[in-house]
Each structure stands twice: as C-alpha cells, then as structure tokens.
PDB file of N, CA and C in Angstrom:
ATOM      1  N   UNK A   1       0.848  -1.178   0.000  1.00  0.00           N
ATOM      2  CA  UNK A   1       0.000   0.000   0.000  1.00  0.00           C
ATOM      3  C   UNK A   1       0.888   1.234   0.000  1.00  0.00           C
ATOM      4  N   UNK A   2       0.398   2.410  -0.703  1.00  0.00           N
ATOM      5  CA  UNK A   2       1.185   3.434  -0.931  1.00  0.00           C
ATOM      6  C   UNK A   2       0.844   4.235   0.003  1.00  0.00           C
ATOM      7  N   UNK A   3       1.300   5.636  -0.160  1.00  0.00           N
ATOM      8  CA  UNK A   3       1.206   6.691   1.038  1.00  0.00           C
ATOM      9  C   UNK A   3      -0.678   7.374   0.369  1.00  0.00           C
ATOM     10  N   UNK A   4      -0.606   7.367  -1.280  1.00  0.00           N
ATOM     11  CA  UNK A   4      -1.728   7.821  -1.562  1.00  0.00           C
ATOM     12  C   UNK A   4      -2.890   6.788  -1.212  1.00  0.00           C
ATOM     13  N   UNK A   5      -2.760   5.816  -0.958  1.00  0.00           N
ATOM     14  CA  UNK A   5      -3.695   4.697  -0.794  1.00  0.00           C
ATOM     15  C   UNK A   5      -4.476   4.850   0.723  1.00  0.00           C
ATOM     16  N   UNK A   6      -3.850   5.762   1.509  1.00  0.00           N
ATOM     17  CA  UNK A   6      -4.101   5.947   2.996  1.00  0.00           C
ATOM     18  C   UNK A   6      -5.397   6.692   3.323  1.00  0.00           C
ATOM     19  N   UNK A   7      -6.634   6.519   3.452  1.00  0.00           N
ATOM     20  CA  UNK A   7      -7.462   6.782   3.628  1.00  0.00           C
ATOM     21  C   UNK A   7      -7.188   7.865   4.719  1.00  0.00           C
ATOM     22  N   UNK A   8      -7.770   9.106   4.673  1.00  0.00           N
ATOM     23  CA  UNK A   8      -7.501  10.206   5.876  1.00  0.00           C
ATOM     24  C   UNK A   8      -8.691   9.727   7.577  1.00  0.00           C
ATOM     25  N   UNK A   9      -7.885   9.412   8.622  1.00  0.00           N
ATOM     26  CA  UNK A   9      -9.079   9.322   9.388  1.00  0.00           C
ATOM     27  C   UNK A   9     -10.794  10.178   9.490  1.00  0.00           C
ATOM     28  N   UNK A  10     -10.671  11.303   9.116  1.00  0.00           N
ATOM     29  CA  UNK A  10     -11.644  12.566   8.621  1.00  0.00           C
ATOM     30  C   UNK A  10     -12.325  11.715   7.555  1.00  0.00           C
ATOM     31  N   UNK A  11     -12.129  10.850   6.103  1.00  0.00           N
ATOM     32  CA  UNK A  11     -12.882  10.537   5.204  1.00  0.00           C
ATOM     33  C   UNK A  11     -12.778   8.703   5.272  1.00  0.00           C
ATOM     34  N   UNK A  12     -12.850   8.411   6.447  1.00  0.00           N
ATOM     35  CA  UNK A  12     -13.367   7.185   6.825  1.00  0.00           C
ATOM     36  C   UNK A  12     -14.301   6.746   6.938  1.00  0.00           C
ATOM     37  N   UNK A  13     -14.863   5.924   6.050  1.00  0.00           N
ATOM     38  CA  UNK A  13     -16.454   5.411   6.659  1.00  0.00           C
ATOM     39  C   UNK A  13     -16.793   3.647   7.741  1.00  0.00           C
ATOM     40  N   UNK A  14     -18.043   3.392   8.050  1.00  0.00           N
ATOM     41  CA  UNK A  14     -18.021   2.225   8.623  1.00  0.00           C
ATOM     42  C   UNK A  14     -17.503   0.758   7.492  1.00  0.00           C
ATOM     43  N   UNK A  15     -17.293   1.202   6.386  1.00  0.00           N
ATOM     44  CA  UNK A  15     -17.134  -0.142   5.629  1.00  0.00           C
ATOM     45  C   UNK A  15     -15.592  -0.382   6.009  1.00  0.00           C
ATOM     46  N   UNK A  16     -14.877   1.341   5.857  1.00  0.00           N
ATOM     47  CA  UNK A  16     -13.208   1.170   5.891  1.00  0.00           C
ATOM     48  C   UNK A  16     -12.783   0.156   6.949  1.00  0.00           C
ATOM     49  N   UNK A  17     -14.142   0.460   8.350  1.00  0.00           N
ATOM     50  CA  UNK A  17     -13.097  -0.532   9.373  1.00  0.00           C
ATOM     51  C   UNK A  17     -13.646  -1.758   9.364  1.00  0.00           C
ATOM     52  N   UNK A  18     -14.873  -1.723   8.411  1.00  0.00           N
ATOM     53  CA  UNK A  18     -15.184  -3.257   8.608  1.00  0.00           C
ATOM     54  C   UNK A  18     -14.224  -4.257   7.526  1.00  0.00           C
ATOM     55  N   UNK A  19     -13.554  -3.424   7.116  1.00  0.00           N
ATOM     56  CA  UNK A  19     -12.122  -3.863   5.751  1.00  0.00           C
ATOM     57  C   UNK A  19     -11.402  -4.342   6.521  1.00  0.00           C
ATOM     58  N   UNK A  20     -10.664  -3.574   7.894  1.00  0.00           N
ATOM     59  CA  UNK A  20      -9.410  -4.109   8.352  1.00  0.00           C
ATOM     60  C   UNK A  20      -9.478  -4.859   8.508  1.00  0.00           C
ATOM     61  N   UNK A  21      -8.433  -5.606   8.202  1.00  0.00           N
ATOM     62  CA  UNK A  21      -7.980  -7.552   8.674  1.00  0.00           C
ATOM     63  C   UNK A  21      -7.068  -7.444  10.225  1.00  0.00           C
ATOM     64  N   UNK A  22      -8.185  -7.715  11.142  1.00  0.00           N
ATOM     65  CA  UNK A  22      -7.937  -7.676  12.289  1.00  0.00           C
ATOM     66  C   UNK A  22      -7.391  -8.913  12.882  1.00  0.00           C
ATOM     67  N   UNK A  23      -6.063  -9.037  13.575  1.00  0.00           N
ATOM     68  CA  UNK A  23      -5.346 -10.226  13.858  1.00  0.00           C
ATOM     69  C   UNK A  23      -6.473 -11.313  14.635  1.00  0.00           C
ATOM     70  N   UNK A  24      -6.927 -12.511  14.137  1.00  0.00           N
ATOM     71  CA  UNK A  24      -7.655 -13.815  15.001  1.00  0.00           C
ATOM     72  C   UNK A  24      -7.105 -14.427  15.582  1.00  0.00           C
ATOM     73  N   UNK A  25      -7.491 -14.713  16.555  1.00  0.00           N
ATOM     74  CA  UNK A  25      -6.902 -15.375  17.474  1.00  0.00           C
ATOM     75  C   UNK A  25      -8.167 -16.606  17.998  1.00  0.00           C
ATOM     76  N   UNK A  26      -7.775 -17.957  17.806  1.00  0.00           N
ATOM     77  CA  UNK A  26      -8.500 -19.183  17.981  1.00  0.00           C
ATOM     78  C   UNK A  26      -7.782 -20.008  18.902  1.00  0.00           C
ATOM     79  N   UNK A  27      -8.247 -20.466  20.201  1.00  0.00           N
ATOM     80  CA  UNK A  27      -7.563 -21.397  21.082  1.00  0.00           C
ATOM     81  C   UNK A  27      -8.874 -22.297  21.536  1.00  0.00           C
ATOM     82  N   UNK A  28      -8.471 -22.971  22.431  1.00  0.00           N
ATOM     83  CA  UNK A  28      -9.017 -23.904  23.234  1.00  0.00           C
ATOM     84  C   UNK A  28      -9.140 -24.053  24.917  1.00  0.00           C
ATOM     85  N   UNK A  29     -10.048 -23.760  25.345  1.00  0.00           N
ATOM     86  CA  UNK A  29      -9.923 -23.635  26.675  1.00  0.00           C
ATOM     87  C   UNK A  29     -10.968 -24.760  27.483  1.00  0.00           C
ATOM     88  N   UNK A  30     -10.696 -24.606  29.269  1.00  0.00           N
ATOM     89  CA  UNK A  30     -11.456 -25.550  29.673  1.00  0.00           C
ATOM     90  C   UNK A  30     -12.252 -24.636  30.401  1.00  0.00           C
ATOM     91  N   UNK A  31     -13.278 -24.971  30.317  1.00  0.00           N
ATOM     92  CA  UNK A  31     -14.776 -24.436  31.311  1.00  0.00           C
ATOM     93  C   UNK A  31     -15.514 -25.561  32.214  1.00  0.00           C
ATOM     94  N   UNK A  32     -15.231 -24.886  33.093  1.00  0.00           N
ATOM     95  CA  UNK A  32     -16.076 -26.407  34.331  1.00  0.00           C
ATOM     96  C   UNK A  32     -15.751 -27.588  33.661  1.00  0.00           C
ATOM     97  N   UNK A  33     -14.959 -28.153  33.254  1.00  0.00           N
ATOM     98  CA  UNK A  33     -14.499 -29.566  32.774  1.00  0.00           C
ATOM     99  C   UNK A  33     -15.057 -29.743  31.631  1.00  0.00           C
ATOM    100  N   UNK A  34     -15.332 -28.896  30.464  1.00  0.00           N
ATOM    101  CA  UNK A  34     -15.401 -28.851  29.367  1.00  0.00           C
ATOM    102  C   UNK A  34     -14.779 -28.040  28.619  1.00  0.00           C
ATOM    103  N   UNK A  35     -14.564 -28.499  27.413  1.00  0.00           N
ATOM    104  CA  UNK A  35     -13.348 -27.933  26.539  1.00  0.00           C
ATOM    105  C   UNK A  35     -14.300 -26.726  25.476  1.00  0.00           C
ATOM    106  N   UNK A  36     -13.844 -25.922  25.123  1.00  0.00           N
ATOM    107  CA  UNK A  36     -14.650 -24.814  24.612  1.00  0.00           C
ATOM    108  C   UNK A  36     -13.596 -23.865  23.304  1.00  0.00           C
ATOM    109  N   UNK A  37     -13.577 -23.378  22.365  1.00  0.00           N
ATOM    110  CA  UNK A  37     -12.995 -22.711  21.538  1.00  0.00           C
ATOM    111  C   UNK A  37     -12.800 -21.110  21.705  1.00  0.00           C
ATOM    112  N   UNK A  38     -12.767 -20.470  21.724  1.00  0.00           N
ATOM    113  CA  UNK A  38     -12.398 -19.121  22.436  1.00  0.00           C
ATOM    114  C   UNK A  38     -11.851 -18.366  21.553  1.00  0.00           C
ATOM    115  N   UNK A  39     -12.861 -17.817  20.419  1.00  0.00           N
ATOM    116  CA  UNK A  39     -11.924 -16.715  19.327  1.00  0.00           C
ATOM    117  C   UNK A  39     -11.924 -15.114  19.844  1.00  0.00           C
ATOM    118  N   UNK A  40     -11.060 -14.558  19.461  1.00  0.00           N
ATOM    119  CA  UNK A  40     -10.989 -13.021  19.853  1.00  0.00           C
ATOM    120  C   UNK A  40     -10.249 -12.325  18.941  1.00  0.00           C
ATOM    121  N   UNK A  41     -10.369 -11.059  18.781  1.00  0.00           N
ATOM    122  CA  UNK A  41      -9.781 -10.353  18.039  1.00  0.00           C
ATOM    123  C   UNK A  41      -9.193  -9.440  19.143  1.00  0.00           C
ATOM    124  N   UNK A  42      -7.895  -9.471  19.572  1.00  0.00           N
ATOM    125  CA  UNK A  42      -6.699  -9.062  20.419  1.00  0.00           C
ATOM    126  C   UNK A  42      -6.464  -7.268  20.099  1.00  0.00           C
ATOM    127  N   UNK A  43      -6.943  -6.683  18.909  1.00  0.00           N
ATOM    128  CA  UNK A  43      -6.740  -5.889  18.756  1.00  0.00           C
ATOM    129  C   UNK A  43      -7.739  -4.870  18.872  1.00  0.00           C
ATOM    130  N   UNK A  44      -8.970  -5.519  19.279  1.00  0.00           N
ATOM    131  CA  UNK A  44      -9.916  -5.189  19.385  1.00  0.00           C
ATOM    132  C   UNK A  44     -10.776  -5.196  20.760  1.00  0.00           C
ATOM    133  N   UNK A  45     -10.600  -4.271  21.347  1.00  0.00           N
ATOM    134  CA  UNK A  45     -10.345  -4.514  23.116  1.00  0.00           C
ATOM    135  C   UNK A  45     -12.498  -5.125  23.285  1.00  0.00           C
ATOM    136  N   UNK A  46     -12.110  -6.261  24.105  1.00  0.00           N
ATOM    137  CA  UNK A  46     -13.464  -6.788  24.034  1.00  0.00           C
ATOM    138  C   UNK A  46     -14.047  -7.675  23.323  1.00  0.00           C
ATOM    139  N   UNK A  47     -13.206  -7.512  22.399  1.00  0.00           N
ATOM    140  CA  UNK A  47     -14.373  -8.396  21.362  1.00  0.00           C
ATOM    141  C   UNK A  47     -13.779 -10.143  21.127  1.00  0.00           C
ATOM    142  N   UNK A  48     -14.586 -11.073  21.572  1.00  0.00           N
ATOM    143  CA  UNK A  48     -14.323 -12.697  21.840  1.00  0.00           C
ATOM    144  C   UNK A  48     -16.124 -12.844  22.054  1.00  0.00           C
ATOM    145  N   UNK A  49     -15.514 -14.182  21.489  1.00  0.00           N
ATOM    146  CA  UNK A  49     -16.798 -14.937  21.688  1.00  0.00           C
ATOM    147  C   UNK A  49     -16.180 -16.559  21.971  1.00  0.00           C
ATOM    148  N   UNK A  50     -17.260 -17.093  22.636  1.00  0.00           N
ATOM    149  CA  UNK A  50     -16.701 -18.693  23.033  1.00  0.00           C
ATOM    150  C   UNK A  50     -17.824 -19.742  22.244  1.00  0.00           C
ATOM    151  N   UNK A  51     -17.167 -20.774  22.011  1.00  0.00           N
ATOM    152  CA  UNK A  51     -18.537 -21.614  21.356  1.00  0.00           C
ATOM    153  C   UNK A  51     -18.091 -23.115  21.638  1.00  0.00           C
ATOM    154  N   UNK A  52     -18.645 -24.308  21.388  1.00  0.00           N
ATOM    155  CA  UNK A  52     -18.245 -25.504  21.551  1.00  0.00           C
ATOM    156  C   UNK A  52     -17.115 -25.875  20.124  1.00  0.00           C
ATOM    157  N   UNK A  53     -17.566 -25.351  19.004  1.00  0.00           N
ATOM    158  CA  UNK A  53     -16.971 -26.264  17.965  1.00  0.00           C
ATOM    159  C   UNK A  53     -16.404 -24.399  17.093  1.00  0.00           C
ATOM    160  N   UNK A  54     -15.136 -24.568  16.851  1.00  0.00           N
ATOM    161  CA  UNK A  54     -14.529 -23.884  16.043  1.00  0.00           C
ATOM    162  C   UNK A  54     -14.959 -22.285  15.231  1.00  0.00           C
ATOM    163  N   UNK A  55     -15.894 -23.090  14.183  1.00  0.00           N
ATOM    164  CA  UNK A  55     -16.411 -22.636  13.275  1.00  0.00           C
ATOM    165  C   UNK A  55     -17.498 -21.393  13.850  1.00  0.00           C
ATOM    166  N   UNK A  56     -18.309 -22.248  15.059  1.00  0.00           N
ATOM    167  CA  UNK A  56     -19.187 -21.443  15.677  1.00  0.00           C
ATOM    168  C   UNK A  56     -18.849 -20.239  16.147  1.00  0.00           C
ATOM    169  N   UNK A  57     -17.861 -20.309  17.146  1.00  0.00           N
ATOM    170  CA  UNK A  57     -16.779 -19.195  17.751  1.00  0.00           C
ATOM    171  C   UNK A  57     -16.521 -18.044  16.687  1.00  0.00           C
ATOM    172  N   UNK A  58     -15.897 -18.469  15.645  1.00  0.00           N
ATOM    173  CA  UNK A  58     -15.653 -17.613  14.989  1.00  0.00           C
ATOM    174  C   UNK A  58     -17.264 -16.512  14.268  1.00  0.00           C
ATOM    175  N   UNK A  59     -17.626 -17.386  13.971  1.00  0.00           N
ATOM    176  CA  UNK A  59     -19.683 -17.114  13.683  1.00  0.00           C
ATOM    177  C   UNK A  59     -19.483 -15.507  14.592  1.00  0.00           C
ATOM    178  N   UNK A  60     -19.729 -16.270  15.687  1.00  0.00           N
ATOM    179  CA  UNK A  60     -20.198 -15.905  17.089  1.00  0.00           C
ATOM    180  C   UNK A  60     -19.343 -14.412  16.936  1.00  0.00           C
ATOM    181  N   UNK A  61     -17.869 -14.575  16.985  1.00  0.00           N
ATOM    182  CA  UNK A  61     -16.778 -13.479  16.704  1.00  0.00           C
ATOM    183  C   UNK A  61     -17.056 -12.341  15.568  1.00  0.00           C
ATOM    184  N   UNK A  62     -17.520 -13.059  14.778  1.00  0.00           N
ATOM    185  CA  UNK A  62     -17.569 -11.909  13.810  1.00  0.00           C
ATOM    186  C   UNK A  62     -18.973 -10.878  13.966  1.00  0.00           C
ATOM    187  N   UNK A  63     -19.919 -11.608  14.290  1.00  0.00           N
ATOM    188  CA  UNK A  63     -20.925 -11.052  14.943  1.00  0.00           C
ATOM    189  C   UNK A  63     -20.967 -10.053  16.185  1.00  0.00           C
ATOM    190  N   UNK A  64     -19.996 -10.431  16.923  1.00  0.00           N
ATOM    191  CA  UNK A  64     -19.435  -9.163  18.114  1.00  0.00           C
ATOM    192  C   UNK A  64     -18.328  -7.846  17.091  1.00  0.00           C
ATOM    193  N   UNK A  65     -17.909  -8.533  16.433  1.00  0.00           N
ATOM    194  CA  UNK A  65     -16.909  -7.394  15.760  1.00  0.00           C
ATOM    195  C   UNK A  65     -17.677  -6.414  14.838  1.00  0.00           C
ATOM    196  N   UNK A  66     -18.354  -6.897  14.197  1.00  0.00           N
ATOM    197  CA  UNK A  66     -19.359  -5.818  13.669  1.00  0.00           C
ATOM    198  C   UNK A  66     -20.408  -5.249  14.700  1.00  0.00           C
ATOM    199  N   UNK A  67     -20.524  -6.223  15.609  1.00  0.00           N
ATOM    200  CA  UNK A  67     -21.287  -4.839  16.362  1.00  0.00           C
ATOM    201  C   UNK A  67     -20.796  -3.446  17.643  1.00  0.00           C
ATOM    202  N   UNK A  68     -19.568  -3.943  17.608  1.00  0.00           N
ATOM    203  CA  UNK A  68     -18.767  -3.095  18.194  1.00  0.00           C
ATOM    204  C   UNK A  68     -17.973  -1.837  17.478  1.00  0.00           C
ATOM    205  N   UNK A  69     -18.011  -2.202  16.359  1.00  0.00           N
ATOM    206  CA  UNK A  69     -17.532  -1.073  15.132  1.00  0.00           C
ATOM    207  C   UNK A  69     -18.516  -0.236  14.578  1.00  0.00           C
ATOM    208  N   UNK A  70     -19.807  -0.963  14.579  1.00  0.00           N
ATOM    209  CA  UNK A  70     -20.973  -0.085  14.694  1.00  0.00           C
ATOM    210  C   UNK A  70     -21.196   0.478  15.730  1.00  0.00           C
ATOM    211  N   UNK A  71     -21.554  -0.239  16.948  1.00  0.00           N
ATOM    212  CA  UNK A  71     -21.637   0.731  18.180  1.00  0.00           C
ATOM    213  C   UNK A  71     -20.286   2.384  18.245  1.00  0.00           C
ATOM    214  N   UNK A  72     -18.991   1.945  18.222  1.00  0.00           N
ATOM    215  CA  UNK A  72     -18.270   2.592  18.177  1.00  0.00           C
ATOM    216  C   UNK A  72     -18.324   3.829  17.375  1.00  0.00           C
ATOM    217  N   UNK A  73     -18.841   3.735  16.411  1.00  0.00           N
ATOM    218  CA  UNK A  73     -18.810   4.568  14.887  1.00  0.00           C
ATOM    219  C   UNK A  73     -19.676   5.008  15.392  1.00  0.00           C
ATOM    220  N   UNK A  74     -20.858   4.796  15.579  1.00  0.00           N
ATOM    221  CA  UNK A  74     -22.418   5.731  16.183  1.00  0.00           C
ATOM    222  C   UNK A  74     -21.758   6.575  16.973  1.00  0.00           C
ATOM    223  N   UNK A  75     -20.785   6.438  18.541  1.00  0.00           N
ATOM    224  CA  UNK A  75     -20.683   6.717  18.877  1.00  0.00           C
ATOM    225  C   UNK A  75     -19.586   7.999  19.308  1.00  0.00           C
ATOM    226  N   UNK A  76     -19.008   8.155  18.062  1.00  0.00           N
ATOM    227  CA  UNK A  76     -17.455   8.956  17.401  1.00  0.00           C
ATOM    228  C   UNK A  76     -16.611   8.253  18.332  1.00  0.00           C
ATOM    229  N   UNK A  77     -16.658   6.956  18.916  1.00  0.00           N
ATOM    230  CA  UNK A  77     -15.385   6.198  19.967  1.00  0.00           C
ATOM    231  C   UNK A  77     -14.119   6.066  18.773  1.00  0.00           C
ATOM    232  N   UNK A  78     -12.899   6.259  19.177  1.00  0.00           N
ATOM    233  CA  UNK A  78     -12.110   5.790  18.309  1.00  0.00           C
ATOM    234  C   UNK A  78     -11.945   4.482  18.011  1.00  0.00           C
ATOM    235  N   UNK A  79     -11.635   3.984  16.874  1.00  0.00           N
ATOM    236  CA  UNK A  79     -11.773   2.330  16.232  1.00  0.00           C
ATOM    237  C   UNK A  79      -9.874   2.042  16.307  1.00  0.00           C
ATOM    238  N   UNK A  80      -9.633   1.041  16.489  1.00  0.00           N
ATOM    239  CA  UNK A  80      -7.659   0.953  15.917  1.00  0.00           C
ATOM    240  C   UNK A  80      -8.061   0.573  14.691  1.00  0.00           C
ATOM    241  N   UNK A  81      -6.697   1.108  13.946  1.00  0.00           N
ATOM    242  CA  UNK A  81      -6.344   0.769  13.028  1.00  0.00           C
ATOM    243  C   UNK A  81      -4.872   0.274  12.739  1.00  0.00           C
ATOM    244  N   UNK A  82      -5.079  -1.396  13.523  1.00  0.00           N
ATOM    245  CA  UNK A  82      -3.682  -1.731  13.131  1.00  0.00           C
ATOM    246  C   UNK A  82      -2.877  -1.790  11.528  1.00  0.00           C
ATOM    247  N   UNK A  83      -3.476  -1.902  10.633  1.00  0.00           N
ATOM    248  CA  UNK A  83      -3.282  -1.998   9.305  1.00  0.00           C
ATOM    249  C   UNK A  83      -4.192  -1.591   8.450  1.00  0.00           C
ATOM    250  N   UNK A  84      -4.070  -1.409   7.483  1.00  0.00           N
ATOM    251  CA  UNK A  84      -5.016  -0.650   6.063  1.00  0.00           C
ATOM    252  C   UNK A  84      -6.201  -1.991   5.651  1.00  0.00           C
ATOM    253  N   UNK A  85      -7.239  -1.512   5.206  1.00  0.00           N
ATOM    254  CA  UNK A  85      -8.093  -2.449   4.810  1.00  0.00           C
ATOM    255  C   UNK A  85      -7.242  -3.339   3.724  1.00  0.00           C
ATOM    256  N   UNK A  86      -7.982  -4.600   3.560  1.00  0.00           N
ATOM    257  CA  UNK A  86      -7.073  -5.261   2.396  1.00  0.00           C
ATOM    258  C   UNK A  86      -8.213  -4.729   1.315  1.00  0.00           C
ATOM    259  N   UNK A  87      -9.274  -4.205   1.247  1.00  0.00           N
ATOM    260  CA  UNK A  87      -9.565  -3.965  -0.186  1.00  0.00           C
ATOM    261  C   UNK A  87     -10.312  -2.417  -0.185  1.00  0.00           C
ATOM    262  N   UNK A  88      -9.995  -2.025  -1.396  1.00  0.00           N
ATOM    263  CA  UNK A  88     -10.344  -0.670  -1.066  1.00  0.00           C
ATOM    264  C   UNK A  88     -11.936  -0.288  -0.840  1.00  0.00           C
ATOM    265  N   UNK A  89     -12.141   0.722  -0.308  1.00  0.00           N
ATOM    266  CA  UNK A  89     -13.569   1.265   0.133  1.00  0.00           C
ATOM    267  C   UNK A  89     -13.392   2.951  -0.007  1.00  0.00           C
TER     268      UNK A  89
END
C-alpha cells in the first residue's frame, strides 16, 4: 500500500473498518471440565466470543466485531487501526 492509498481518518467510513484484517486469534480452553474454543480479536479490546466447535466461535466473533464497530462509529469512539483495509472502500 502506498502513502496515496491511505485513507484520511476525517474521510473514513463504517465499511473502511469493517475492511481491516484484524489479527484472530483461535484457542481452546477448559470451562467447568469442558473444553470450549475461544476466538478473539486481540486488537480489538473486548471483542471474543466462546462456542463448543470452532467454526461457531468464529460465527459468534464476527458477529461481536461488527457490532462493536458499529456501536463505536455511532458513537465517534475511536476504532484501531492496526493496518489498512485489504480492499479498497
């Protein structure tokens, strides 16, 4: 990505941050003697979801991440921007 490619924070919209490729993070944890999947986005203060099987978690994850970027955006909260969207908006 170039320097012209840099979207100005001022002409950002909600799609730009729903672009960023936000680092995932997928593990495995134990809950009361059951094993559980545990995705989060680390860069994204808050946002995890837990599920039994993999796939769900992540479901579950992406569903908190958009609604926290919406909440946020309604709210002028600042969003991170660890990296540039991968596609343009």
């Amino acid at each position: 990505m170039s320097a012209s490619d840099v979207v100005p924070e001022a002409e950002r919209t909600l799609a730009y941050y729903e672009a960023v490729p936000y680092l995932l993070v997928l593990e495995s944890v134990e809950r009361d003697g059951e094993w559980v999947r545990r995705a989060a986005y680390p860069e994204l203060p808050g946002c995890e979801a837990e599920a039994p099987a993999a796939l769900e978690a992540i479901e579950k994850l992406e569903q908190e991440r958009r609604r926290l970027l919406q909440h946020w955006w309604q709210h002028g909260m600042p969003i991170p921007v660890p990296r540039p969207p991968l596609r343009g908006v």
